[in-house]
C-alpha atoms as a PDB file:
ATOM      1  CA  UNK A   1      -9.968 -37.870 -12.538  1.00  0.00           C
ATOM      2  CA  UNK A   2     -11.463 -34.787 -13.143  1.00  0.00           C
ATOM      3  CA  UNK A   3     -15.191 -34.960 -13.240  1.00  0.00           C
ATOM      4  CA  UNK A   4     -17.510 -31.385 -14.203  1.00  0.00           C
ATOM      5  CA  UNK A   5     -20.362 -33.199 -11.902  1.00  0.00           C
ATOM      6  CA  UNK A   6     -18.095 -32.839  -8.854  1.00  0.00           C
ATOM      7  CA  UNK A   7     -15.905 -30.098  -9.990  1.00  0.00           C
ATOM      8  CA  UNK A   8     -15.125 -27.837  -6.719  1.00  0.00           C
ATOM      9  CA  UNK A   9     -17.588 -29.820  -4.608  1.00  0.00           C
ATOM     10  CA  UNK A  10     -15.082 -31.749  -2.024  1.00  0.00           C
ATOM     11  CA  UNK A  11     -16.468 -35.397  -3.343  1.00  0.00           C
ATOM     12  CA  UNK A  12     -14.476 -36.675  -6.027  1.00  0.00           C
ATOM     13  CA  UNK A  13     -16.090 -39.531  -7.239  1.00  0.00           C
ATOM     14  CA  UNK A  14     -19.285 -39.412  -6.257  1.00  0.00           C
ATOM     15  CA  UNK A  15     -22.355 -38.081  -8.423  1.00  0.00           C
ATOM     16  CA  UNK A  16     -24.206 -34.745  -7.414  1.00  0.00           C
ATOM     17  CA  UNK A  17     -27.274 -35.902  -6.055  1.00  0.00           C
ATOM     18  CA  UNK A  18     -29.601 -32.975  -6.974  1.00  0.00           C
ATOM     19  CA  UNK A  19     -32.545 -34.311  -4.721  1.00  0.00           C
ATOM     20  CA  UNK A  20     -30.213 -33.831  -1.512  1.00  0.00           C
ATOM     21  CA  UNK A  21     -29.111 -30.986  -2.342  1.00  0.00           C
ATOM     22  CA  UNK A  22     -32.658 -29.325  -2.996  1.00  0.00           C
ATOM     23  CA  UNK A  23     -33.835 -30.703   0.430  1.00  0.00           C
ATOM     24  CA  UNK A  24     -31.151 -29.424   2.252  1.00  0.00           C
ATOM     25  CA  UNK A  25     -31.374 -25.861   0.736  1.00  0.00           C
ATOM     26  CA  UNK A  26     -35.183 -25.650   1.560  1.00  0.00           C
ATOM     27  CA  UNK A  27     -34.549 -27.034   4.961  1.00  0.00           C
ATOM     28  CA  UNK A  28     -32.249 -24.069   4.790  1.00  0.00           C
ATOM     29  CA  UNK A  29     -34.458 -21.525   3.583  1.00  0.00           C
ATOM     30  CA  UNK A  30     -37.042 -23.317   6.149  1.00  0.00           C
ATOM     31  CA  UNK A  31     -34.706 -22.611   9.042  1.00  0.00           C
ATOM     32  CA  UNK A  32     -33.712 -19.344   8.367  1.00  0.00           C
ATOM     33  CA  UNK A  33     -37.443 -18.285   7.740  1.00  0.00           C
ATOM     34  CA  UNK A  34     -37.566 -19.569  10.816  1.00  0.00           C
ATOM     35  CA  UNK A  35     -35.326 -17.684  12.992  1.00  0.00           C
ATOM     36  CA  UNK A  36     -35.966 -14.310  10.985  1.00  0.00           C
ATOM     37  CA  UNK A  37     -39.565 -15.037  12.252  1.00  0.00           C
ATOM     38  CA  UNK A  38     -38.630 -15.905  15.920  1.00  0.00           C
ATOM     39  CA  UNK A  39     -36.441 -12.142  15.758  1.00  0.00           C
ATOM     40  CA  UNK A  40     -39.256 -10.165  14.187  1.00  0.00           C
ATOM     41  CA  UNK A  41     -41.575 -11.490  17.260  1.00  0.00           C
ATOM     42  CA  UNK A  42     -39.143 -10.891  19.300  1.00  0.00           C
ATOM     43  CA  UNK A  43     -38.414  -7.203  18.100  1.00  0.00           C
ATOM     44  CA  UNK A  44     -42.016  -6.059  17.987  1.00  0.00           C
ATOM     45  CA  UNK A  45     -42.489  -7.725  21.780  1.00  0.00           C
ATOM     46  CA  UNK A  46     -39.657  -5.297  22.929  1.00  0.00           C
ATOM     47  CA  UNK A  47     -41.343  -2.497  21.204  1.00  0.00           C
ATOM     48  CA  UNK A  48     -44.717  -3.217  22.548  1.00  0.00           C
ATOM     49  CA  UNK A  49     -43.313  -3.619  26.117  1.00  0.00           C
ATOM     50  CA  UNK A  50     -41.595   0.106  25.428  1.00  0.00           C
ATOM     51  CA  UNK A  51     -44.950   1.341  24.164  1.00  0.00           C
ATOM     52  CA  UNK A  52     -46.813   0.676  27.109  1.00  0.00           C
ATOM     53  CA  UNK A  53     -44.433   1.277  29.609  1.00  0.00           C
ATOM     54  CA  UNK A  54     -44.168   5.010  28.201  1.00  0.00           C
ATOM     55  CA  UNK A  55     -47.390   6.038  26.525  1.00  0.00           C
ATOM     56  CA  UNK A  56     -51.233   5.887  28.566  1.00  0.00           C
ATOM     57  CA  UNK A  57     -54.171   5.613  26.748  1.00  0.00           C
ATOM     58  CA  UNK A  58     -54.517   7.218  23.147  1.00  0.00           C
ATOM     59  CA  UNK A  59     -50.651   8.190  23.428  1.00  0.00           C
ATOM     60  CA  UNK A  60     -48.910   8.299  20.552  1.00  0.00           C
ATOM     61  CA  UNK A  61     -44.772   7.935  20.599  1.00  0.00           C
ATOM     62  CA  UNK A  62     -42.724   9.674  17.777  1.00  0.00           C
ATOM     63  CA  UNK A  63     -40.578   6.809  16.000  1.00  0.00           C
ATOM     64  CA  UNK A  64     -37.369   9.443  16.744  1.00  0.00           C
ATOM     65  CA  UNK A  65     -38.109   8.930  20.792  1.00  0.00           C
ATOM     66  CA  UNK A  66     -39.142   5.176  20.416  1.00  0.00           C
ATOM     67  CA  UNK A  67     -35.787   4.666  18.724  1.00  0.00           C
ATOM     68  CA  UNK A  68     -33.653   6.276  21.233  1.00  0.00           C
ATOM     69  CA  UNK A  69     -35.033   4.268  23.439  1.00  0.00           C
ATOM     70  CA  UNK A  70     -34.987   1.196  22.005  1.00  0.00           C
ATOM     71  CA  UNK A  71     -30.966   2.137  21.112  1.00  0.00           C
ATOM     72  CA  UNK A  72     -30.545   2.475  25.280  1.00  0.00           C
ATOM     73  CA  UNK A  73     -32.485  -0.342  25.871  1.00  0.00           C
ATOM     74  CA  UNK A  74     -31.073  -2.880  23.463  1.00  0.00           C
ATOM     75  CA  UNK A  75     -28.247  -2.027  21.479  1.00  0.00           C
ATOM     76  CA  UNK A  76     -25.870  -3.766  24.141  1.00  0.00           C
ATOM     77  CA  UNK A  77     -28.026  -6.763  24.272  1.00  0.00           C
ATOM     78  CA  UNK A  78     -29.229  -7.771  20.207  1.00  0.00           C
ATOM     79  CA  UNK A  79     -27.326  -9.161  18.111  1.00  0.00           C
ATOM     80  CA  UNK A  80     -25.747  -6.492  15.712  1.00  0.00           C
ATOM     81  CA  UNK A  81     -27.197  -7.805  12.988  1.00  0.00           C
ATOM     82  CA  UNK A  82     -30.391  -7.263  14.465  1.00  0.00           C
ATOM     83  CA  UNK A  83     -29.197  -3.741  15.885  1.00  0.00           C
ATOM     84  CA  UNK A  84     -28.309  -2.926  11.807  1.00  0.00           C
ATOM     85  CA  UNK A  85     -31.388  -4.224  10.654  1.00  0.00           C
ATOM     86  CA  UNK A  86     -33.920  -2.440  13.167  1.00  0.00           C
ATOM     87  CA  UNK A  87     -32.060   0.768  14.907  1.00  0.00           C
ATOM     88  CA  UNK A  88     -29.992   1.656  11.644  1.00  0.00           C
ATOM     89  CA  UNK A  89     -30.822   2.573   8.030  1.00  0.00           C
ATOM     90  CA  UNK A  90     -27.924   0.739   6.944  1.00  0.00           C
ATOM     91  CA  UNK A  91     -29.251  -2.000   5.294  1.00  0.00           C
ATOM     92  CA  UNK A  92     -32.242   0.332   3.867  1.00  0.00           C
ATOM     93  CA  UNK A  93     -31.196   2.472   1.066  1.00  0.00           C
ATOM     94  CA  UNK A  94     -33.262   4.939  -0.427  1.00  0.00           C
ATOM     95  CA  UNK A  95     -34.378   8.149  -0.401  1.00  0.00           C
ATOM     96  CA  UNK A  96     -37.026   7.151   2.076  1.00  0.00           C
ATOM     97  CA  UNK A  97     -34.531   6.207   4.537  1.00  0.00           C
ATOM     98  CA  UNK A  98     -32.269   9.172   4.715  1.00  0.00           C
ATOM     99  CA  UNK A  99     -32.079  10.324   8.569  1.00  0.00           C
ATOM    100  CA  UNK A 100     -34.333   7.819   9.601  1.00  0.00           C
ATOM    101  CA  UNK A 101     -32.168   5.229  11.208  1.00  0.00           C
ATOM    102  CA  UNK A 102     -35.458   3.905  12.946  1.00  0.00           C
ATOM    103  CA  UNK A 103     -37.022   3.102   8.879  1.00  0.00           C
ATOM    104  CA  UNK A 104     -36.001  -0.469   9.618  1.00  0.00           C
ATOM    105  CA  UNK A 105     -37.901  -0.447  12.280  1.00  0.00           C
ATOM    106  CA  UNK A 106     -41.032   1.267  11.102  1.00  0.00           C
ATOM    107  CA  UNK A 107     -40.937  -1.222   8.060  1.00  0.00           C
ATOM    108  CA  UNK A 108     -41.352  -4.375  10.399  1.00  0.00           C
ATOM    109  CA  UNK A 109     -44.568  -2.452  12.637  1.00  0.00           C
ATOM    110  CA  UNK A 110     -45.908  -1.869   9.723  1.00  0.00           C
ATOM    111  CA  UNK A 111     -46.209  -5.809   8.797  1.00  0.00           C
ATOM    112  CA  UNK A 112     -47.934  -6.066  12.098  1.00  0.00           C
ATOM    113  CA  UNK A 113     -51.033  -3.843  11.946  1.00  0.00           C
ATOM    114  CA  UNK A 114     -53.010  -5.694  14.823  1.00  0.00           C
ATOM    115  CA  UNK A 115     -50.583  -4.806  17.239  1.00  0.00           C
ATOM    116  CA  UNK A 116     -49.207  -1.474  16.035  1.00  0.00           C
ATOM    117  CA  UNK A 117     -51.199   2.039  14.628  1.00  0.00           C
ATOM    118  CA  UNK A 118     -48.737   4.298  12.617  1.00  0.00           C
ATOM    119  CA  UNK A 119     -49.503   7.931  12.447  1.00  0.00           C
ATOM    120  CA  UNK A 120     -47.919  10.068   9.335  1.00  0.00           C
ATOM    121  CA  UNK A 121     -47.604  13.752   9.692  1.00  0.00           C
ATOM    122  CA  UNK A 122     -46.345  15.467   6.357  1.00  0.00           C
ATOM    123  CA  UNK A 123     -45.106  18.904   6.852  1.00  0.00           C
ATOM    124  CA  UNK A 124     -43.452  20.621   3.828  1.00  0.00           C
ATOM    125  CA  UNK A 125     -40.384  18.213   3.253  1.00  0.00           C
ATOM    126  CA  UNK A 126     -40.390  17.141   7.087  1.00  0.00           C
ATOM    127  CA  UNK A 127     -42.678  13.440   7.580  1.00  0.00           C
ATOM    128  CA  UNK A 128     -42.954  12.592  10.878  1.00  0.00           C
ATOM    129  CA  UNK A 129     -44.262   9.215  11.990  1.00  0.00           C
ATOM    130  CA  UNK A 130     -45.645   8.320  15.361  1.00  0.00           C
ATOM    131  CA  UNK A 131     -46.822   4.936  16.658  1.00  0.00           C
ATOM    132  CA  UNK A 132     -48.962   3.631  19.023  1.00  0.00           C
ATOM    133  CA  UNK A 133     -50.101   0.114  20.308  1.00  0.00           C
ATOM    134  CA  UNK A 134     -53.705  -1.115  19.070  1.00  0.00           C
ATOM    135  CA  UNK A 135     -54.727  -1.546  22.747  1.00  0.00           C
ATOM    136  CA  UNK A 136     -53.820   1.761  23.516  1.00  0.00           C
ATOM    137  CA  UNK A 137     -56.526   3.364  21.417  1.00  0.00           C
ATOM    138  CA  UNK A 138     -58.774   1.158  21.422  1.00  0.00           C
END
């Protein structure tokens, strides 16, 4: 029998129970909040061990070197979804993000100002951004 609550669901004969089914999407949403927060952290630690292996005091690293780096470093070992997110533009587009395969990147430090200082240089049409860790200028 064909019933429009369990049309296309896989359980003929049994009601949709919409209470379930909410719980189970916001234990989804919960989880991948979750994990998106547990790669962030783990991002911004990689980038704050590359900071202060390579800058001293009140050094400041162009994004363009700390993203070659971070390419070396971890592009073999993340998860290319993560390598997309961070070390590409790909899934950033805009004008903003046009040769800047590290705007990914610069878009997460920037949602962690107690740990990272971003420095903007305008030139012309040319914006350069540098970055340094808080302790390191402190």
């Amino acid at each position: 029998m064909d019933n429009p609550i369990t049309r296309g669901r896989g359980r003929p004969g049994k009601p949709l129970d919409k209470k379930a089914e909410g719980r189970s999407r916001v234990d989804r949403d919960a989880d991948n909040l979750q994990l998106q927060q547990l790669e962030e952290k783990d991002v911004v630690s990689s980038v704050a061990n590359v900071l202060s292996d390579l800058c001293g005091p009140g050094e400041w690293m162009p994004m363009e070197k700390l993203h070659a780096v971070l390419v070396d470093k971890y592009s073999s070992v993340w998860h290319h979804s993560r390598v997309r997110r961070y070390l590409t533009s790909e899934e950033w587009p805009g004008p903003e993000s046009k040769g800047k395969p590290w705007y990914g990147l610069l878009m997460l430090l920037r949602k962690y100002p107690e740990h990272f200082v971003i420095n903007t240089r305008s030139k012309g049409r040319v914006t350069l951004e540098f970055v340094s860790l808080v302790s390191l200028l402190s």
